[in-house]
C-alpha atoms as a PDB file:
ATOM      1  CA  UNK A   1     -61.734  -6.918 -18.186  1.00  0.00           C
ATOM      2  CA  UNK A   2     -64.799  -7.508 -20.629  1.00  0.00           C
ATOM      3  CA  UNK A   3     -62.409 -10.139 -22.284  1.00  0.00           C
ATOM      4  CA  UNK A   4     -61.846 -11.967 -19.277  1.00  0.00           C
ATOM      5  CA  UNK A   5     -65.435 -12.290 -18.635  1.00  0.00           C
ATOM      6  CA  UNK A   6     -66.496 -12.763 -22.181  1.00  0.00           C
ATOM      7  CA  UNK A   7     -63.872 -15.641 -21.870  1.00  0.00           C
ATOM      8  CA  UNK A   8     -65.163 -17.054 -18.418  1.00  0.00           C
ATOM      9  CA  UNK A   9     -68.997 -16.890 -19.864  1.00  0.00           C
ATOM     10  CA  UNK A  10     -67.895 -19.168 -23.003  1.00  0.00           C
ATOM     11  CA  UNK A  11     -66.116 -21.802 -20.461  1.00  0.00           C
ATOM     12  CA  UNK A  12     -68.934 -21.661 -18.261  1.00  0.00           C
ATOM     13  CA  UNK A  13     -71.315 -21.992 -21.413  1.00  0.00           C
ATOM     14  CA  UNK A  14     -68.985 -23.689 -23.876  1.00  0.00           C
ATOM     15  CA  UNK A  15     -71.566 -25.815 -25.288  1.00  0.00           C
ATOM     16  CA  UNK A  16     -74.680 -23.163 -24.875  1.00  0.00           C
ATOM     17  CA  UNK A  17     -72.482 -20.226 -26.489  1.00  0.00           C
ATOM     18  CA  UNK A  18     -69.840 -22.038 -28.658  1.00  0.00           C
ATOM     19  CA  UNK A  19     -70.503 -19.767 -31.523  1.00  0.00           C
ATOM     20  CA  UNK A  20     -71.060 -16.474 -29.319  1.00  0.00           C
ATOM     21  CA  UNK A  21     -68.276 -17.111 -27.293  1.00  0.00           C
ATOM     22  CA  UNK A  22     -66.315 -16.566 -30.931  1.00  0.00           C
ATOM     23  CA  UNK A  23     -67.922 -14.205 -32.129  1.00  0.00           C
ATOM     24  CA  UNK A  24     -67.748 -11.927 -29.020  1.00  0.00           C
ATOM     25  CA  UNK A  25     -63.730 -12.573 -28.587  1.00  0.00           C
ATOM     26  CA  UNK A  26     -63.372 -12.134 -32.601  1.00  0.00           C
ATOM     27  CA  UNK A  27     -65.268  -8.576 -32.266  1.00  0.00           C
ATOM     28  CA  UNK A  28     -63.264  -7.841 -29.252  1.00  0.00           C
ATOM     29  CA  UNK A  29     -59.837  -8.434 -30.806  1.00  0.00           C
ATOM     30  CA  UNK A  30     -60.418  -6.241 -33.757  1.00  0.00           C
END
């Protein structure tokens, strides 16, 4: 669930969290 919202958030805010958006998924996958 936290992926799907980290994942909505980043296309919401593509261009205001870009890098975050990565970061967050990155963190969540491992």
């Amino acid at each position: 669930m936290r992926t799907l919202c980290v994942r909505l958030t980043g296309v919401l805010n593509t261009t205001q969290y870009s890098w975050r958006q990565d970061n967050i998924i990155m963190f969540n996958f491992v």
